[in-house]
Protein backbone atom coordinates (compact mmCIF):
# COMPACT_ATOMS: atom_id res chain seq x y z
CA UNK A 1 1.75 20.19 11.18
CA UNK A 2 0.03 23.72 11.01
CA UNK A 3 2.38 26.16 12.43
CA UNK A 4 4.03 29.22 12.53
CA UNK A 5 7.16 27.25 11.18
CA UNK A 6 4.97 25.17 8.01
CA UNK A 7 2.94 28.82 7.51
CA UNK A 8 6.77 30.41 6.56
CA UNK A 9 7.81 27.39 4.69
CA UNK A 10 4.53 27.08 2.38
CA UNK A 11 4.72 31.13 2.14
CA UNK A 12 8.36 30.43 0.47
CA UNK A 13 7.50 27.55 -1.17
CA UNK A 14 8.60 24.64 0.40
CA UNK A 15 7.00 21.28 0.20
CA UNK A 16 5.79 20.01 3.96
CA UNK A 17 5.91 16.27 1.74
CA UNK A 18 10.34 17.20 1.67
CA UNK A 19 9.98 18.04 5.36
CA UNK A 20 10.38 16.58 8.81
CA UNK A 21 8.92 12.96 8.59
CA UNK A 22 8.51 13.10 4.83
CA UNK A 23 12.31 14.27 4.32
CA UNK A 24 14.20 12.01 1.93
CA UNK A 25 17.49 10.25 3.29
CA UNK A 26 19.96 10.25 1.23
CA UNK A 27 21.82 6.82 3.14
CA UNK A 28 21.54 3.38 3.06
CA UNK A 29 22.33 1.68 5.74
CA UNK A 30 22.95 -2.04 7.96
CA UNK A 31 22.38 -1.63 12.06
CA UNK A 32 22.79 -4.47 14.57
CA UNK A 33 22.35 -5.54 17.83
CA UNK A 34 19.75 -2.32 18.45
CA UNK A 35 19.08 -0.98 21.39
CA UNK A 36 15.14 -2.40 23.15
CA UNK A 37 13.34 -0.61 25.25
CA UNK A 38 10.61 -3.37 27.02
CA UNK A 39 11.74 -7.61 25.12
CA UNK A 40 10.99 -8.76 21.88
CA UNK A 41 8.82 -11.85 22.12
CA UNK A 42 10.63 -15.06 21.67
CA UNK A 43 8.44 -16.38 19.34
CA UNK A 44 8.17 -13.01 16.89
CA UNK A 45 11.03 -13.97 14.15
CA UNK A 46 10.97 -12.92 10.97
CA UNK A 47 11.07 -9.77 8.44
CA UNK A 48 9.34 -6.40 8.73
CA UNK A 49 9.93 -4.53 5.51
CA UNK A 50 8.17 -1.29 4.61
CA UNK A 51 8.17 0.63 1.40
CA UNK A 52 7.78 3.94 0.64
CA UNK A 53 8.73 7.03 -1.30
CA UNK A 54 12.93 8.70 -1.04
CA UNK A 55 13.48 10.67 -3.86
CA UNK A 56 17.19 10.19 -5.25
CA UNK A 57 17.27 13.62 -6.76
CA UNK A 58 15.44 16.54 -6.42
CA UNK A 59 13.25 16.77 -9.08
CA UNK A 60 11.30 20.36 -11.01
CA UNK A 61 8.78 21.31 -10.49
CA UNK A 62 6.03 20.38 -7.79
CA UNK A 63 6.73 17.23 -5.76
CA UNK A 64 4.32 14.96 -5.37
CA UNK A 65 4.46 12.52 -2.47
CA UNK A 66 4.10 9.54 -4.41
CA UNK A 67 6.68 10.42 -7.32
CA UNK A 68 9.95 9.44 -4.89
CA UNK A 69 11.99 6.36 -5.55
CA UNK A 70 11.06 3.18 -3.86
CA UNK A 71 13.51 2.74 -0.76
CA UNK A 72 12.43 -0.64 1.52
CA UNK A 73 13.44 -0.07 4.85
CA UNK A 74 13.55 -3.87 6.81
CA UNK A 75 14.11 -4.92 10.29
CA UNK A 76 15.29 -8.21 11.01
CA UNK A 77 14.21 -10.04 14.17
CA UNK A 78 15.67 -13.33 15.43
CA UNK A 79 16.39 -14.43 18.84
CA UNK A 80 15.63 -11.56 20.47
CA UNK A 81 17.55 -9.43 18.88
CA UNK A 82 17.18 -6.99 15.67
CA UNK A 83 18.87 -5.10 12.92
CA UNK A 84 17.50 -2.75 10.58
CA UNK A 85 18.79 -2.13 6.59
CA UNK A 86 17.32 0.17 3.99
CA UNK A 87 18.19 0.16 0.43
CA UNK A 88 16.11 1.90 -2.61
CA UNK A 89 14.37 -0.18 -5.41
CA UNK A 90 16.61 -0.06 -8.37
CA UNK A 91 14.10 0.40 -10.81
CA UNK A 92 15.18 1.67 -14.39
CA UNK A 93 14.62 4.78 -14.11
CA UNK A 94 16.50 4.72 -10.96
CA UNK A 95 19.44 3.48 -12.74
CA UNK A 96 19.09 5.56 -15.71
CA UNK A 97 19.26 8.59 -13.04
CA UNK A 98 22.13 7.45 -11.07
CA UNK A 99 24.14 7.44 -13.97
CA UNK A 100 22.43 11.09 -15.37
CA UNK A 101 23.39 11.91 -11.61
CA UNK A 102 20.80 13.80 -11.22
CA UNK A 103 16.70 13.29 -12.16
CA UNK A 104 15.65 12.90 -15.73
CA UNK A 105 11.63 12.60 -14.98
CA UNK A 106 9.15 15.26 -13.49
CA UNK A 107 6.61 14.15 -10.91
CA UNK A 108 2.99 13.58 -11.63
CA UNK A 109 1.64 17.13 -11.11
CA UNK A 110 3.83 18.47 -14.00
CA UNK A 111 3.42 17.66 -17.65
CA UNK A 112 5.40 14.50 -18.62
CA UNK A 113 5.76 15.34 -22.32
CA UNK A 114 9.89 15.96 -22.02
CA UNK A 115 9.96 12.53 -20.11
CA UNK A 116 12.40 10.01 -21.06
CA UNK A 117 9.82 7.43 -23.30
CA UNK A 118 11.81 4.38 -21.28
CA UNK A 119 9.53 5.19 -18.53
CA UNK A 120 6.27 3.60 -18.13
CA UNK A 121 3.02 3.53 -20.24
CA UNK A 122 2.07 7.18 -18.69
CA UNK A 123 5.23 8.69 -19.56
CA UNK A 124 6.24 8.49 -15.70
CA UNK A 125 9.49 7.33 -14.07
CA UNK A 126 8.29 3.67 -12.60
CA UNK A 127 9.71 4.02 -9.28
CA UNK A 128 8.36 0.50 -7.20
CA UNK A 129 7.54 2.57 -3.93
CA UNK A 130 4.07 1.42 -2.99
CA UNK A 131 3.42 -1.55 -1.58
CA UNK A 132 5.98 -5.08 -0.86
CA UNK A 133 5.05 -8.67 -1.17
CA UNK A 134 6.45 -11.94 -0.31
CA UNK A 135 5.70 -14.71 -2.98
CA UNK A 136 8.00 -17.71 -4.09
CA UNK A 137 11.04 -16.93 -2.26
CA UNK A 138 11.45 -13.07 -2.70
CA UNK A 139 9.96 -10.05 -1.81
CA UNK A 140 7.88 -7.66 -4.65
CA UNK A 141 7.84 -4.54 -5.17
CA UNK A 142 4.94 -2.71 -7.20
CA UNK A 143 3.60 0.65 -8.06
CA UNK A 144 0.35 2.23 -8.10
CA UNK A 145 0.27 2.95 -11.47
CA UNK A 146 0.46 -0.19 -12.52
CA UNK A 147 3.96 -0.87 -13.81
CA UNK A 148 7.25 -3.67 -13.65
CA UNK A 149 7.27 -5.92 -9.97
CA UNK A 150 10.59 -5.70 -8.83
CA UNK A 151 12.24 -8.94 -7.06
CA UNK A 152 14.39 -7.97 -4.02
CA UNK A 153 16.48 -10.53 -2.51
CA UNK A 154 14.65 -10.58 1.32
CA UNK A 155 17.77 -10.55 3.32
CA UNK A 156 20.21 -8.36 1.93
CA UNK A 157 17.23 -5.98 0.19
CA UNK A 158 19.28 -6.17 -3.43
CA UNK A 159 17.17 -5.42 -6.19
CA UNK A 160 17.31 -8.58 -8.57
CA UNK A 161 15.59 -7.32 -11.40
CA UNK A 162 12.24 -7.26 -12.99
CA UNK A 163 10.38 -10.44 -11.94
CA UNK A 164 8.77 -11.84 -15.21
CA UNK A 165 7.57 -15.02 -13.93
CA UNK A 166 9.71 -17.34 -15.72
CA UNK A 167 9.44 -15.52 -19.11
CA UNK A 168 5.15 -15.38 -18.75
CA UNK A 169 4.77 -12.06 -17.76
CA UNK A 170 2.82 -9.74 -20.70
CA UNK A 171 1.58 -7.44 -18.76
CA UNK A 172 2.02 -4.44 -16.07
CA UNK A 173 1.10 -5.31 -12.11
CA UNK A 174 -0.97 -2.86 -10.28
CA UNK A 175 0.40 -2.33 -6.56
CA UNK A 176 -2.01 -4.28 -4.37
CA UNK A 177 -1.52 -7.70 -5.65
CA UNK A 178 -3.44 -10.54 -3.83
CA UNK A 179 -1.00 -13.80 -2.51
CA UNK A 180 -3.98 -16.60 -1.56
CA UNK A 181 -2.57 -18.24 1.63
CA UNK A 182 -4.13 -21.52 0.77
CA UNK A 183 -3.28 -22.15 -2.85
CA UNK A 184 -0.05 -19.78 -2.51
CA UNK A 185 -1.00 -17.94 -6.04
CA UNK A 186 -0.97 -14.70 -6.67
CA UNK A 187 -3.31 -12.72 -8.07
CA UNK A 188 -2.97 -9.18 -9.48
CA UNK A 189 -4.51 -6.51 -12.24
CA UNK A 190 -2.95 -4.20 -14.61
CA UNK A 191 -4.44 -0.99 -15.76
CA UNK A 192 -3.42 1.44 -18.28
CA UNK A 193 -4.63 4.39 -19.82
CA UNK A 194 -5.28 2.63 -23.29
CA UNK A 195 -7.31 -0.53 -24.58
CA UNK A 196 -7.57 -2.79 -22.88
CA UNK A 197 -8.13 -0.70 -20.08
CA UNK A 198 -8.06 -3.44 -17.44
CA UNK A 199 -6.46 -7.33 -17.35
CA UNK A 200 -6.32 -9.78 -14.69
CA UNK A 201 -4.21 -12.46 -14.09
CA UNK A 202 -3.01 -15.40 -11.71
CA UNK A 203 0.50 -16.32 -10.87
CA UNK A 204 1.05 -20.10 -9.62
CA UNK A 205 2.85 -20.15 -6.22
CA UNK A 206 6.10 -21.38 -8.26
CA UNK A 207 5.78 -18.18 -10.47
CA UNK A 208 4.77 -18.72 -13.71
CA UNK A 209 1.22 -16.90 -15.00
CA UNK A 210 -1.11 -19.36 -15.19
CA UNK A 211 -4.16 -17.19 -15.93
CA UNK A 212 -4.39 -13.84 -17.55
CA UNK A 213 -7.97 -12.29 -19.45
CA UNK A 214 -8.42 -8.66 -20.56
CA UNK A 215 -11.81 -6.87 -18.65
CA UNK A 216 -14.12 -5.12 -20.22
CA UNK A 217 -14.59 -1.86 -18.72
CA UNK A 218 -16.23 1.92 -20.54
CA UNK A 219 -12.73 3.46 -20.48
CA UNK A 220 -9.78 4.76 -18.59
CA UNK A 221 -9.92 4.47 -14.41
CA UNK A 222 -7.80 4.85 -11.64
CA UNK A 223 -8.29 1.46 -9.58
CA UNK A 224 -6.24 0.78 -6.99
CA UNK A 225 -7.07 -2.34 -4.72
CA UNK A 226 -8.73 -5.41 -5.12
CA UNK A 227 -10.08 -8.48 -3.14
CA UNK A 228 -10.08 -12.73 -3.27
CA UNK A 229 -12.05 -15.13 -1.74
CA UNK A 230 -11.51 -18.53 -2.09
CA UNK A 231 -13.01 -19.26 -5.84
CA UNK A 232 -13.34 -15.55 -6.97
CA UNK A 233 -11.88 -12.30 -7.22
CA UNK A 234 -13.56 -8.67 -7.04
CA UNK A 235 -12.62 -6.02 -9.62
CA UNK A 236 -13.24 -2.27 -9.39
CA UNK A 237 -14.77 -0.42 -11.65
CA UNK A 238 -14.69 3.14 -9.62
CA UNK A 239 -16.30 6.59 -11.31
CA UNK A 240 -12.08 8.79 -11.11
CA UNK A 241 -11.26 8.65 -14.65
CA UNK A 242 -8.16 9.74 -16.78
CA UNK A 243 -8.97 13.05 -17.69
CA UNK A 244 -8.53 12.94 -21.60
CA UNK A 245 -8.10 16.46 -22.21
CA UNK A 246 -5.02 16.63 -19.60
CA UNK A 247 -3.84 13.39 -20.95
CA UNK A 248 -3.72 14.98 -24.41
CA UNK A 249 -1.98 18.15 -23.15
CA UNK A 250 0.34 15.28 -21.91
CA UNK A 251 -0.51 15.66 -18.34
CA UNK A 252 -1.62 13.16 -15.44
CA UNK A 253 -5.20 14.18 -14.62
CA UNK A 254 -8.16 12.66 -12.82
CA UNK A 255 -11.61 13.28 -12.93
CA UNK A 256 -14.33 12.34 -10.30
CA UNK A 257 -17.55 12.00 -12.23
CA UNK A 258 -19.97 12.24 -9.01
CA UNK A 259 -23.29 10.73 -10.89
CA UNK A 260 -21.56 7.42 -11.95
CA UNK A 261 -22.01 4.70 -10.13
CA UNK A 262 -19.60 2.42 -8.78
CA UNK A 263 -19.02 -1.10 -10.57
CA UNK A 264 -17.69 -3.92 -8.46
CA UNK A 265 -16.57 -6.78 -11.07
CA UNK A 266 -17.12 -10.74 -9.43
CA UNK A 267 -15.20 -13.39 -11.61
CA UNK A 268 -14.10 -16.90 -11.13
CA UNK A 269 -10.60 -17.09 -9.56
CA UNK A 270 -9.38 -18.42 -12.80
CA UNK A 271 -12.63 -17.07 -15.34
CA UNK A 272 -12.06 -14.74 -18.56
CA UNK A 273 -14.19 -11.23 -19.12
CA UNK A 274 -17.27 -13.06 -20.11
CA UNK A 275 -17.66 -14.87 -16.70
CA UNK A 276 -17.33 -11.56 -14.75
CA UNK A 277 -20.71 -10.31 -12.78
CA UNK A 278 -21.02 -6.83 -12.39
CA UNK A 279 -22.78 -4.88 -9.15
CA UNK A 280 -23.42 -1.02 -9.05
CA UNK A 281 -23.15 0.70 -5.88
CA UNK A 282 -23.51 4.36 -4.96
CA UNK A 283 -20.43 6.41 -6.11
CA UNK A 284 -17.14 6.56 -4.07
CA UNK A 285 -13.44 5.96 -4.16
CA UNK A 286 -11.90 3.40 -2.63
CA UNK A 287 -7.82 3.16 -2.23
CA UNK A 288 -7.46 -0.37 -0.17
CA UNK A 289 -10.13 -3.40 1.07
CA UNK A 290 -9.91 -4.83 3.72
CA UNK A 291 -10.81 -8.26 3.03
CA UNK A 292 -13.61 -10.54 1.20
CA UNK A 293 -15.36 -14.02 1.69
CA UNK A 294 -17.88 -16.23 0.36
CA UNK A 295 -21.03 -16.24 2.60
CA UNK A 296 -23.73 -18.20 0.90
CA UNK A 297 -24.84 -16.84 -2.29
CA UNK A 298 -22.91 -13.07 -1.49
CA UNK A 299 -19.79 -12.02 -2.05
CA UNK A 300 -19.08 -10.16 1.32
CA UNK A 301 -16.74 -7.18 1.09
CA UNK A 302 -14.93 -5.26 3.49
CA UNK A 303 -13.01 -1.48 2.25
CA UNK A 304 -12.02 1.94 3.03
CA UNK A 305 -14.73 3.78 1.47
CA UNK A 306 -13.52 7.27 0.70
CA UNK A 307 -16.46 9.48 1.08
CA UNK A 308 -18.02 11.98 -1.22
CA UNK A 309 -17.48 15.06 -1.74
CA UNK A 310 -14.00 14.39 0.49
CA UNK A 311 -12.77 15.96 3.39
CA UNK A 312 -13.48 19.98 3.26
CA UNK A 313 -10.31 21.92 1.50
CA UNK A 314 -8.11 23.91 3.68
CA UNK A 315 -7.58 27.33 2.73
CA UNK A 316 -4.09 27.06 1.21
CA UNK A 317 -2.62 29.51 -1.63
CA UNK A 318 0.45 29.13 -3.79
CA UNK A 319 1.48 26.04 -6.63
CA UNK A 320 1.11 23.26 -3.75
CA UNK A 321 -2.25 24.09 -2.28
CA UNK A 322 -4.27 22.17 -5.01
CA UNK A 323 -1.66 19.15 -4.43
CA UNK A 324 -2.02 19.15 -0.31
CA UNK A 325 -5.83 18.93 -0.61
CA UNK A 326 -5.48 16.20 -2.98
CA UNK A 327 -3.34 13.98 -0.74
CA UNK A 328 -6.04 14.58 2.56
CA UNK A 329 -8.15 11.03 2.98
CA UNK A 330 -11.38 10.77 4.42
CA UNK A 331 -12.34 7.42 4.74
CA UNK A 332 -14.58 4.75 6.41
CA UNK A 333 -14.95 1.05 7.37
CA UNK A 334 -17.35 0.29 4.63
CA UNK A 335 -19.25 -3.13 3.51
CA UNK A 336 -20.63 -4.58 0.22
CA UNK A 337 -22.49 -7.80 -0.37
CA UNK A 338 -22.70 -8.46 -3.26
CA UNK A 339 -25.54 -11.31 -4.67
CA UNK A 340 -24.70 -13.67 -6.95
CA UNK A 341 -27.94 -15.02 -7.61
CA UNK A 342 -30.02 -11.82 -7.25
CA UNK A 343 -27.52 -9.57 -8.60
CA UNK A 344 -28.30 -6.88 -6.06
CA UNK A 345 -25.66 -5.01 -4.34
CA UNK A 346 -26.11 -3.69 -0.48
CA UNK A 347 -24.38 -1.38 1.61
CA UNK A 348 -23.74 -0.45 4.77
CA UNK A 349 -21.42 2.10 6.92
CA UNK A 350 -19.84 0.36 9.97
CA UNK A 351 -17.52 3.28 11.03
CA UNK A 352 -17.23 6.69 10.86
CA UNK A 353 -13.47 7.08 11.84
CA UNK A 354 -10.85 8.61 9.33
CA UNK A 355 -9.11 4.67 8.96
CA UNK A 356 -6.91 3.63 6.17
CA UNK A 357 -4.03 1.12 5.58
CA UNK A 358 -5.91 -2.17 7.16
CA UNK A 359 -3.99 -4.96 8.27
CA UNK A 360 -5.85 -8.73 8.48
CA UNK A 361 -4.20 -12.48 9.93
CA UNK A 362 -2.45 -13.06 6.65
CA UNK A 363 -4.39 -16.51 6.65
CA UNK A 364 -7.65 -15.00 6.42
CA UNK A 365 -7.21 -13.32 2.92
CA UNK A 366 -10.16 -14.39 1.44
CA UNK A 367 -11.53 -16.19 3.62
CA UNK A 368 -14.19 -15.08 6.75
CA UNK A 369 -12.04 -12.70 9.36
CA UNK A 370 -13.50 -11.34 12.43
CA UNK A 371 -10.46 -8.87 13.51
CA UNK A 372 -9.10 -5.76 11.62
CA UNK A 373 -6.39 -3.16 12.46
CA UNK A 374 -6.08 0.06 10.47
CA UNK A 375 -4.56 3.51 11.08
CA UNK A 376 -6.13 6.58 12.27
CA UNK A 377 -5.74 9.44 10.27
CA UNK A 378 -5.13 12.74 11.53
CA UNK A 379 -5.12 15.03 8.37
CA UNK A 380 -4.25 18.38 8.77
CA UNK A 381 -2.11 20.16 6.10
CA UNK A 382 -0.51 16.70 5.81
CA UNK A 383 -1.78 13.23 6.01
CA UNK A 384 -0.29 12.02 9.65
CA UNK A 385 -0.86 8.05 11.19
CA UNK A 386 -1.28 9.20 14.51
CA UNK A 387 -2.60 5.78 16.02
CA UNK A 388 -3.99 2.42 15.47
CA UNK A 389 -7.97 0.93 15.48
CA UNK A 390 -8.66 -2.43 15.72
CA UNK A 391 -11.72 -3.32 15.09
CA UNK A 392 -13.89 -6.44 15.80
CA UNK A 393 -16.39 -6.89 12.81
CA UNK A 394 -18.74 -9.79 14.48
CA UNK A 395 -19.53 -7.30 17.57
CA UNK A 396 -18.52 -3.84 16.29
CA UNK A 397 -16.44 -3.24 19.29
CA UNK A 398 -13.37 -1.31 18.40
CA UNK A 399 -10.24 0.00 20.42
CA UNK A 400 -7.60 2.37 20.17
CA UNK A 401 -3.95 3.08 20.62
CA UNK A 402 -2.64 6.72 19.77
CA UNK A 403 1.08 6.47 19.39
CA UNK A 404 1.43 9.69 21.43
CA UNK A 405 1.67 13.44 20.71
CA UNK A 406 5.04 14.05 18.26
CA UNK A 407 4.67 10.69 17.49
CA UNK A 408 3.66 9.30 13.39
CA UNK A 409 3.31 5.37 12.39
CA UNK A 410 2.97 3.47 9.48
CA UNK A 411 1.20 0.75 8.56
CA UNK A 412 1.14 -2.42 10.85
CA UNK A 413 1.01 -5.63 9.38
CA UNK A 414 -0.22 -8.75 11.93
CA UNK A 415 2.28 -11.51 13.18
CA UNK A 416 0.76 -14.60 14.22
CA UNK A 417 2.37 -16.29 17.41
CA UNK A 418 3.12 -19.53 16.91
CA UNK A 419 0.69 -22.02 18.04
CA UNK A 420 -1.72 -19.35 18.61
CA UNK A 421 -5.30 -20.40 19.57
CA UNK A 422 -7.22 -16.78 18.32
CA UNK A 423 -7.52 -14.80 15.51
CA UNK A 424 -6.04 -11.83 17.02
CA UNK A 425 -2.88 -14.04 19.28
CA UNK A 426 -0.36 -12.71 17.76
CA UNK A 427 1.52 -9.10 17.04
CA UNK A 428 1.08 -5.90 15.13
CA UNK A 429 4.17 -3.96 14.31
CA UNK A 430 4.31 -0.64 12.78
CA UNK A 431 7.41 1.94 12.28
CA UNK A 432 6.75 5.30 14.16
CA UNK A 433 8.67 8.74 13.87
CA UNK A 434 9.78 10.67 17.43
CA UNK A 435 9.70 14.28 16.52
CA UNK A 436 11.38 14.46 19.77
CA UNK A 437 14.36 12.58 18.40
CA UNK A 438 14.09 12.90 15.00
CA UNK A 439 14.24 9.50 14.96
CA UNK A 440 12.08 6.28 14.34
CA UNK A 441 11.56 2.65 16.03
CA UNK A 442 9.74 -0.06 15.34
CA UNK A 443 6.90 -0.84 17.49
CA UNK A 444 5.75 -4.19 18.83
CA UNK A 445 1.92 -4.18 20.18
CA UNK A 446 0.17 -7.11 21.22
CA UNK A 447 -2.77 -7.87 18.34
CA UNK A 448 -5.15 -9.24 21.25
CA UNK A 449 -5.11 -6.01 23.28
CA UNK A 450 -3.92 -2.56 21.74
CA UNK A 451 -4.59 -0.20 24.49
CA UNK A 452 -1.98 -1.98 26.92
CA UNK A 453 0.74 -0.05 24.72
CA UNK A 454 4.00 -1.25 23.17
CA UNK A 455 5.38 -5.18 24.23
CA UNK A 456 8.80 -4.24 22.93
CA UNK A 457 10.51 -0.83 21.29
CA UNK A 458 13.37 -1.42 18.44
CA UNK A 459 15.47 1.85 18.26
CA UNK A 460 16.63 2.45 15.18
CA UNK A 461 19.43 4.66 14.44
CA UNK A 462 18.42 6.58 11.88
CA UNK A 463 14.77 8.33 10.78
CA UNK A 464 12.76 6.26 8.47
CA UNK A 465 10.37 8.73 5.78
CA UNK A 466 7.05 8.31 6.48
CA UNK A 467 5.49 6.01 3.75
CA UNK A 468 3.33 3.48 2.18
CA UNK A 469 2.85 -0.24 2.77
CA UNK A 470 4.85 -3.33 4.62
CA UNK A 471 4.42 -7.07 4.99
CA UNK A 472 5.68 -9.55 7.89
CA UNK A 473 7.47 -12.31 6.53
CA UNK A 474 7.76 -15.20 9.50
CA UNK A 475 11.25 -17.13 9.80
CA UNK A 476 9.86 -19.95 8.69
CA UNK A 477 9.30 -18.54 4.91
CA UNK A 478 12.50 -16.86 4.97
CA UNK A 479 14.52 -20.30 6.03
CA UNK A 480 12.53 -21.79 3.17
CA UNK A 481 13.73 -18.85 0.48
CA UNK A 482 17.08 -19.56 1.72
CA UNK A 483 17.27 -23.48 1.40
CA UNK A 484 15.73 -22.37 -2.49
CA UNK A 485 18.82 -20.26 -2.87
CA UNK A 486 21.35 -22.50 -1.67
């Protein structure tokens, strides 16, 4: 996205996060019957749904790329045929803006102190827009800074409120929330920026918290992801702290404290604070694992490892250039195992490539998986998904597919076939943007063999905002949430 074009629009001001891809869309939308180029397999049914950030309103100051409004954008497959339908999140604060009609809350670079105090624990309009879930009939939608999950009825995408878990709920939920595909519970964390700094809780698979301990940890972080295995869960304790002077000056601040190791908390799936084993490993960030699994008497880890110092900053001037370089990942196919009997840690590198957003078979999570698929990253001024890795983690074979030149995905989640006899039988599908069209589609790739290039192509009408996380819900959990309903 460096060019003569983005060079005048950063000279004047303009945010490259309000532009092209990124751009907001201000409709929502129901499309049948869509056009295919290529067939969608017979035996892919089900519900893509990705979420991501639309601002409502434009809001003052500088806009940060993950201070829009939560908009899910779904497409339907059944029969061989598809329809797409987008609606936002209707958090509170979006409602409390809707009927301002215009926005009430600044974004995260600008101080929060004339907020609304309705918003959440940071002073910050909640807005749902990071990641989506299926559990117990529904679909969830969190934020990743910790704040309300949001049920949204799966086929028509209407928000149905906060989910509190039957009245249980006393606590915030993180974004990347755990569902275990064997005991259907789900597992999640809350952070804040006071004591206690950290909780953890589990959620039976009929929703109702089952489980929930405070964690001891030195003060306030910025975790985002964790991992399950079958009997535990892993914690992180990473060294990018809430930057207490900024916080007092009432602004949203992180601090990277480079000689502080990394903490990686092991507790029973259902154990309190004073069950919890805690490794040290070198320092890093890490935004999203890939998976984890029991292997003996080690805890075996799989993440994006962010490395340190970060990718080199690009020589940017003006009010965004501090924002642009923040937003650029750098980040690796990483590995921890971590001891329980021992209590050492080790570490290894198994990729170099700029990956993020890894996708697993949704019946590995937590359990041992040999197959991975994650986006390439091709970070310029902006952070573009310009292709898709899978990797194979027994051999260390990996492949690529590049989605082509004008052409930005998102992440792909993995659809099983039905009756499939591999890890990898199945399909990956992942929303791309046509500069050429100014359009989007969804993309149907064949999980087993990448390189061979799209099975099917779903047209949609409209352009979908480049964004943040998705799931794959298969028919059969959809026909089961609507036999609950009726």
């Amino acid at each position: 996205m460096r060019n003569d074009a983005l060079a005048v629009a950063l000279d004047a001001g303009q945010n490259p996060y309000l532009m092209g891809p990124y751009a907001p869309v201000d409709e929502e939308i129901v499309a049948g019957d869509l056009e295919v180029i290529g067939e969608i397999p017979a035996d892919l049914e089900g519900l893509y749904v990705r979420n991501g950030p639309n601002p409502r309103y434009p809001t003052e100051g500088r806009y940060h790329w993950f201070d829009g409004d939560g908009m899910l954008h779904a497409v339907y497959l059944e029969n061989g045929k598809a329809t797409y339908r987008n609606r936002w999140v209707r958090t509170q604060g979006f409602g409390a803006e809707q009927e301002a009609g215009g926005a009430l809350w600044t974004g995260i670079a600008e101080a929060r102190t004339n907020n609304p105090a309705d918003g959440s624990r940071l002073r910050l309009k909640d807005t749902a827009n990071t990641d989506v879930m299926f559990h117990n009939g529904n679909l969830i939608a969190l934020w990743y800074l910790s704040g309300a999950p949001y049920r949204v009825e799966p086929f028509t995408l209407e928000t149905l409120g906060t989910e509190d878990w039957n009245d249980t709920r006393s606590s915030c939920v993180m974004a990347h929330a755990k569902v275990d595909p064997r005991s259907g519970e789900f597992v999640f964390f809350d952070y804040g920026p006071e004591p206690p700094f950290m909780s953890y809780g589990v959620v039976s698979a009929d929703g109702v918290v089952k489980h929930f301990t405070d964690i001891d940890i030195p003060g306030a972080r910025m975790p985002h992801d964790m991992a399950i295995t079958e009997n535990y869960s892993v914690l992180m304790d990473l060294p990018l702290v809430v930057d207490q002077q900024a916080a007092r000056a009432g602004r949203h601040q992180l601090h990277f404290m480079r000689d502080t190791p990394s903490r990686f908390g092991v507790i029973p799936r259902h154990g309190d604070k004073a069950s919890i084993q805690w490794f040290e490993a070198e320092p890093c960030y890490i935004y999203h694992s890939i998976n984890a699994f029991e292997s003996g008497d080690e805890i075996v880890m799989d993440v994006c490892r962010f490395r340190v110092p970060g990718p080199p900053a690009i020589d940017l001037k003006g009010p965004l250039a501090s924002i642009l370089n923040y937003l650029r990942l750098d980040a690796h196919v990483h590995r921890y195992r971590f001891n329980l009997k021992t209590g050492r840690t080790h570490e290894e590198a198994l990729d170099d490539r700029n990956v993020e957003f890894p996708m697993i078979h949704p019946q590995r999570f937590g359990e041992k998986n040999r197959y991975a698929w994650n986006v390439s990253i091709n970070s310029d001024v902006t952070m573009y998904f310009d292709g898709i890795v899978k990797y194979d983690l027994d051999t260390g074979a990996q492949e690529r597919y590049g989605f082509g030149a004008g052409r930005y995905g998102s992440e792909a989640p993995f659809a099983p076939r039905v009756g499939a006899t591999s890890e990898d039988d199945g399909y990956l599908l992942s929303l791309v943007y046509d500069a050429a069209t100014e359009k989007s589609e969804l993309v149907i790739l064949d999980g087993a063999d990448v390189t061979s290039g799209p099975i099917a192509r779903v047209l949609l009408p409209v352009r979908v905002p480049n964004g943040f996380h998705s799931c794959w819900v298969p028919a059969e959990d959809l026909d089961r949430a609507r036999r609950t309903v009726a």
